[in-house]
PDB file of N, CA and C in Angstrom:
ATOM      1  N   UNK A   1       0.841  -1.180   0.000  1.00  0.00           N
ATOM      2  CA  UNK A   1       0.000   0.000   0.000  1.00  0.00           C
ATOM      3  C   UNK A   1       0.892   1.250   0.000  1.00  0.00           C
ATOM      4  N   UNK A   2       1.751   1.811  -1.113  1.00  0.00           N
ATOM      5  CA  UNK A   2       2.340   2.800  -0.827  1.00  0.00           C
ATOM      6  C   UNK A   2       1.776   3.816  -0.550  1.00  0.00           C
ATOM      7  N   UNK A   3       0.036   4.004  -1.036  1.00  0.00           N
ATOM      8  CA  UNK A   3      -0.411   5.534  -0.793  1.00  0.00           C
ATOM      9  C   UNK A   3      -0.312   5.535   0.858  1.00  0.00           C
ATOM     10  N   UNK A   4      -0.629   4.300   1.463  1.00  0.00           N
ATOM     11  CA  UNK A   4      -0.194   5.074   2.940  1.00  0.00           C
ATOM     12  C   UNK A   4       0.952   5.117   3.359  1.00  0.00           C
ATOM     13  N   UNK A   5       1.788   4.758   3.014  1.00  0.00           N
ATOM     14  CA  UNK A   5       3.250   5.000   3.441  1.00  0.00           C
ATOM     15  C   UNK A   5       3.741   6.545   2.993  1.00  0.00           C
ATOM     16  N   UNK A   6       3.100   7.112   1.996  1.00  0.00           N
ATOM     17  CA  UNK A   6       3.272   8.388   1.237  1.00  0.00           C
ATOM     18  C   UNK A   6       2.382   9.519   2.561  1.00  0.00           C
ATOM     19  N   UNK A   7       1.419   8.545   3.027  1.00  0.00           N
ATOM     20  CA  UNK A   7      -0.098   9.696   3.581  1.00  0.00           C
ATOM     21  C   UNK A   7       0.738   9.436   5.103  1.00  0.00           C
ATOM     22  N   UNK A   8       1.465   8.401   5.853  1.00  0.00           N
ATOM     23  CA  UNK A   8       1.939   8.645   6.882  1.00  0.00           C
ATOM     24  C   UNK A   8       3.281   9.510   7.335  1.00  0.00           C
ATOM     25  N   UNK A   9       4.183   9.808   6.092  1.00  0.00           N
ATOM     26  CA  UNK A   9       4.985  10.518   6.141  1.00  0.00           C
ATOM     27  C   UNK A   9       4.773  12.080   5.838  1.00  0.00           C
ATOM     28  N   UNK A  10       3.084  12.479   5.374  1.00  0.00           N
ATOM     29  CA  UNK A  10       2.472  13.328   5.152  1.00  0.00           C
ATOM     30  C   UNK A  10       2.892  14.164   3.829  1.00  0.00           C
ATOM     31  N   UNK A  11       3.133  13.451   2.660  1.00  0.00           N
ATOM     32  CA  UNK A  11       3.777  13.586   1.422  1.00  0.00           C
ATOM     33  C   UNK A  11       2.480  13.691   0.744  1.00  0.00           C
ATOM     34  N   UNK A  12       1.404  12.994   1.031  1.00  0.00           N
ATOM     35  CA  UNK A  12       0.081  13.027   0.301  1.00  0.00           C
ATOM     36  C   UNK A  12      -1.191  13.167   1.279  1.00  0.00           C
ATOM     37  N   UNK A  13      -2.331  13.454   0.612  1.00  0.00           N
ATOM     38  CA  UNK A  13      -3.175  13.440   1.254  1.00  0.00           C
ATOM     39  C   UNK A  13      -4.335  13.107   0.265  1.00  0.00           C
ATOM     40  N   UNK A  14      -5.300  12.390   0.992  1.00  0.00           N
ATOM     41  CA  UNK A  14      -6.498  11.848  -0.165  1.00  0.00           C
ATOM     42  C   UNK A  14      -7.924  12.996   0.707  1.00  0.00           C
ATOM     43  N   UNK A  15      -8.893  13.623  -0.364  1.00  0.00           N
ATOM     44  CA  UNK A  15      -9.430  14.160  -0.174  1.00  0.00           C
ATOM     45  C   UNK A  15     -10.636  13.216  -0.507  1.00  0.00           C
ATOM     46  N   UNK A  16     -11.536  12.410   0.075  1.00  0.00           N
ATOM     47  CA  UNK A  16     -12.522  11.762  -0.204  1.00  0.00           C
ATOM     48  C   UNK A  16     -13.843  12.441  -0.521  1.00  0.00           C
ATOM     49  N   UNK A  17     -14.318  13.839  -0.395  1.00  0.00           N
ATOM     50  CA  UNK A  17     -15.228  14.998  -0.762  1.00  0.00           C
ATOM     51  C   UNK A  17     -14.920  14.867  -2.031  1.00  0.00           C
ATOM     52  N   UNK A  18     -13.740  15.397  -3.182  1.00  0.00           N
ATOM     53  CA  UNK A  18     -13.697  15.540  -3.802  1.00  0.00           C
ATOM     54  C   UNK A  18     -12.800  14.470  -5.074  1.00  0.00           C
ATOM     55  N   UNK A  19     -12.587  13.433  -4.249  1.00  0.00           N
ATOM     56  CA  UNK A  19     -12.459  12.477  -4.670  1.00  0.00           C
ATOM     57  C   UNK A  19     -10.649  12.193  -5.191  1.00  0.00           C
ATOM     58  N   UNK A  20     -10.229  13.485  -4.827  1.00  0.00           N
ATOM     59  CA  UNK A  20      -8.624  13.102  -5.399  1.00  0.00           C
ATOM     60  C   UNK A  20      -7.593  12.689  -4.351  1.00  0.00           C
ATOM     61  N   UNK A  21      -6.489  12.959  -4.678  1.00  0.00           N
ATOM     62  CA  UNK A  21      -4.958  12.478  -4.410  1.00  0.00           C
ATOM     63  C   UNK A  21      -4.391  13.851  -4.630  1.00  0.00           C
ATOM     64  N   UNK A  22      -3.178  14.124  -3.214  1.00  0.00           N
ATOM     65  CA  UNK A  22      -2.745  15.437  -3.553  1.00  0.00           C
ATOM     66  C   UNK A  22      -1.629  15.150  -2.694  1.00  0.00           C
ATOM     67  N   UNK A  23      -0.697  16.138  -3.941  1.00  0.00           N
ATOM     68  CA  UNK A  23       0.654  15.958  -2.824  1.00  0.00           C
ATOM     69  C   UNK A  23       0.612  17.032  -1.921  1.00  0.00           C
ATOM     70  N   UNK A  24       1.628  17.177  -1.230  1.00  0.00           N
ATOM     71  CA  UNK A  24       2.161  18.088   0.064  1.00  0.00           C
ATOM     72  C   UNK A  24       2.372  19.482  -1.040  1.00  0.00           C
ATOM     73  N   UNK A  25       1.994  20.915  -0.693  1.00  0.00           N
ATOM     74  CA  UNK A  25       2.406  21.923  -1.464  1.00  0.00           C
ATOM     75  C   UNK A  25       3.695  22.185  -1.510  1.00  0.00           C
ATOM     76  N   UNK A  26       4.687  21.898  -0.068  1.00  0.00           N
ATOM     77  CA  UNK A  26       6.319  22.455  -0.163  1.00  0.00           C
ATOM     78  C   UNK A  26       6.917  21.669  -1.476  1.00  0.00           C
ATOM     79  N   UNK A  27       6.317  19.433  -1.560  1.00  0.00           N
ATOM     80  CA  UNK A  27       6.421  19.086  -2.531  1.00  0.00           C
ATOM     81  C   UNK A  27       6.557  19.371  -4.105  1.00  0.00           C
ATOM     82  N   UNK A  28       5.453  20.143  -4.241  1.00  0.00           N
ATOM     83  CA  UNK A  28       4.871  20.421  -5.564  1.00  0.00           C
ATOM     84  C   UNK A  28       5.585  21.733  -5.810  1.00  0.00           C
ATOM     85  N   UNK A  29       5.931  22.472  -5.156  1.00  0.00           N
ATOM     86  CA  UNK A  29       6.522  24.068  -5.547  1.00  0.00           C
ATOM     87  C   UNK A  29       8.304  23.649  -6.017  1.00  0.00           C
ATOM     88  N   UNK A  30       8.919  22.152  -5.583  1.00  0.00           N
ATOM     89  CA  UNK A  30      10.171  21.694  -5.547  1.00  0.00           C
ATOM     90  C   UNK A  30      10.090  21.209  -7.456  1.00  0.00           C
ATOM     91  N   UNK A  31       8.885  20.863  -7.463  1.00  0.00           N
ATOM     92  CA  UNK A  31       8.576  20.181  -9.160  1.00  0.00           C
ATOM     93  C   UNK A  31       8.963  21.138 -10.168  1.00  0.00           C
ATOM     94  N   UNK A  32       9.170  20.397 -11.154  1.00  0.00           N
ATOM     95  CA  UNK A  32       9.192  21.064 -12.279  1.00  0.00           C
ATOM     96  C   UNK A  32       8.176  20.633 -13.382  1.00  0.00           C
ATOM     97  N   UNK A  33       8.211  21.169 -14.705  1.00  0.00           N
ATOM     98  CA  UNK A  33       7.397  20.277 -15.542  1.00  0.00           C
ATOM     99  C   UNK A  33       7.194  18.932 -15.960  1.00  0.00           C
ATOM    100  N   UNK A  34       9.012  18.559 -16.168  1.00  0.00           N
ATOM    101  CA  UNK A  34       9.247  17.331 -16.790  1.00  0.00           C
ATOM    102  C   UNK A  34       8.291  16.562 -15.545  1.00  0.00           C
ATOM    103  N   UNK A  35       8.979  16.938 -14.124  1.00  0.00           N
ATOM    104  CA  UNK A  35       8.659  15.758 -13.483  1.00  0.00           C
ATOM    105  C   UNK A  35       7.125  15.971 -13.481  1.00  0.00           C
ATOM    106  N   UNK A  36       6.278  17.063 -12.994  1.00  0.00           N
ATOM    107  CA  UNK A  36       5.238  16.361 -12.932  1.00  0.00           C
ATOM    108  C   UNK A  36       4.311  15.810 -14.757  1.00  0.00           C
ATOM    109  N   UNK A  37       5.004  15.791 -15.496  1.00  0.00           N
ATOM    110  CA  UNK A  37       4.653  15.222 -16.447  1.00  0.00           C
ATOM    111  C   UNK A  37       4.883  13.430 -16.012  1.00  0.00           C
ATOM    112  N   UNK A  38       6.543  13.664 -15.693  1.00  0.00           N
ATOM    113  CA  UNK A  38       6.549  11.951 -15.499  1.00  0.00           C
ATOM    114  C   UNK A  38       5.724  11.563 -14.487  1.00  0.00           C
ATOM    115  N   UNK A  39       5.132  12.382 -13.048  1.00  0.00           N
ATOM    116  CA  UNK A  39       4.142  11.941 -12.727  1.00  0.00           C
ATOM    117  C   UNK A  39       3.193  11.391 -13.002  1.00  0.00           C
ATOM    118  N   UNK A  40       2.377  12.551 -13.964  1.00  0.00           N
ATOM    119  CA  UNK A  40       1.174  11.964 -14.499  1.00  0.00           C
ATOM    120  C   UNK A  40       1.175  10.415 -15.236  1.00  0.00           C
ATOM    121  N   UNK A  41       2.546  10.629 -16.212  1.00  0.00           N
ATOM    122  CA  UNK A  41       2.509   9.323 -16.769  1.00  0.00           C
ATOM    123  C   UNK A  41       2.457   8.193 -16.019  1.00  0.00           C
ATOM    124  N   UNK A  42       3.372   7.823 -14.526  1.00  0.00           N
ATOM    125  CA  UNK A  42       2.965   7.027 -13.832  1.00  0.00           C
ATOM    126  C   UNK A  42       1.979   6.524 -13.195  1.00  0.00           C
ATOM    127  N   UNK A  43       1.463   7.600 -12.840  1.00  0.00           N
ATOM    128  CA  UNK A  43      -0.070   7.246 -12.045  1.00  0.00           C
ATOM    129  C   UNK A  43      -1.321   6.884 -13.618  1.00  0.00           C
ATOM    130  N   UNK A  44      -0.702   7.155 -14.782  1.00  0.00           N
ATOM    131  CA  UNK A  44      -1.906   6.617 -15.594  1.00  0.00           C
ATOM    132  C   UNK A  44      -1.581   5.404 -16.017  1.00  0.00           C
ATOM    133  N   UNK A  45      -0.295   4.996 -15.873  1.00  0.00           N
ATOM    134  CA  UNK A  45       0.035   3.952 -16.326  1.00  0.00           C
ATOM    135  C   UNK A  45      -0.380   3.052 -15.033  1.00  0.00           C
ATOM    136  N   UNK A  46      -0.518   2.961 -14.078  1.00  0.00           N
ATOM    137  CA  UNK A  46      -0.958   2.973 -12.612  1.00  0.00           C
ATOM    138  C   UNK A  46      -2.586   2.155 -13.180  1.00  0.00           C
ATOM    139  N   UNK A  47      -2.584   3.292 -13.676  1.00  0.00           N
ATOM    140  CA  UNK A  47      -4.605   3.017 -13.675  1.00  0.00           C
ATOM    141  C   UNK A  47      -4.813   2.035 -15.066  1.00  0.00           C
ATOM    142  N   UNK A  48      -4.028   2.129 -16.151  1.00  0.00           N
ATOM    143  CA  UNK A  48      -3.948   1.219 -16.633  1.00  0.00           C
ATOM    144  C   UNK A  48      -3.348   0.025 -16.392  1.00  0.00           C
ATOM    145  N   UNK A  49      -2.809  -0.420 -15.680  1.00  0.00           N
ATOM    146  CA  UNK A  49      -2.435  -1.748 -15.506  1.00  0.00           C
ATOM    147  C   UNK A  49      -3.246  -2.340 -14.577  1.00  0.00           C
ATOM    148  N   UNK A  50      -4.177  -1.477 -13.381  1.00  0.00           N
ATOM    149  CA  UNK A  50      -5.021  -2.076 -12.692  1.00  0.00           C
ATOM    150  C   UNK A  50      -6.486  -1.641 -13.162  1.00  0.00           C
ATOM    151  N   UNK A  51      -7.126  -1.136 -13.701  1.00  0.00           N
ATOM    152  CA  UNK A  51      -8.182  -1.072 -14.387  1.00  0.00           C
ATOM    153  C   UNK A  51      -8.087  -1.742 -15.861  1.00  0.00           C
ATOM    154  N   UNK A  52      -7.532  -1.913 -16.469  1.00  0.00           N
ATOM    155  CA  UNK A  52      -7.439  -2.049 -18.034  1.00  0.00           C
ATOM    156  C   UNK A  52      -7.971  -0.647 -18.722  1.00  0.00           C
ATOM    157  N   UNK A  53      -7.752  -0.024 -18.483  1.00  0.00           N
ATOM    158  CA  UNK A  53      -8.315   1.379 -19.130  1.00  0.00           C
ATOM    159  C   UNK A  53      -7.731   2.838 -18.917  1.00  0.00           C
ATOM    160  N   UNK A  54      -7.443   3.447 -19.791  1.00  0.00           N
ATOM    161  CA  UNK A  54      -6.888   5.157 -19.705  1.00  0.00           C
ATOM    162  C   UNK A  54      -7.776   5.743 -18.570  1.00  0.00           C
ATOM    163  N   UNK A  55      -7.430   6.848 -17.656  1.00  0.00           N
ATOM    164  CA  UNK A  55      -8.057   7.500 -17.056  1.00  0.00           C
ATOM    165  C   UNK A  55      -8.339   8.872 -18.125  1.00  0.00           C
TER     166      UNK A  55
END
């Protein structure tokens, strides 16, 4: 279960109201494009290998 290993070190947080996944802001201001591009690609590749389907 890495999302909680991510949510106990307080790197993420899941918002169940609105249904997403969010990183930490000090996180996200450290990003750049590439990476959160390679983000995205992971987490869709994520959803494709356990859904069978593109998000």
């Amino acid at each position: 279960m890495p999302f909680k290993v991510y949510e106990e070190m307080g790197a993420m947080n899941h918002s169940k109201y609105i249904g997403t996944l969010q990183l930490e802001k000090q996180i996200v201001k450290r990003l750049n494009s590439e990476d959160i591009e390679e983000i995205k690609t992971a987490c869709n590749d994520g959803i494709i290998s356990y859904y069978g389907t593109e998000y």
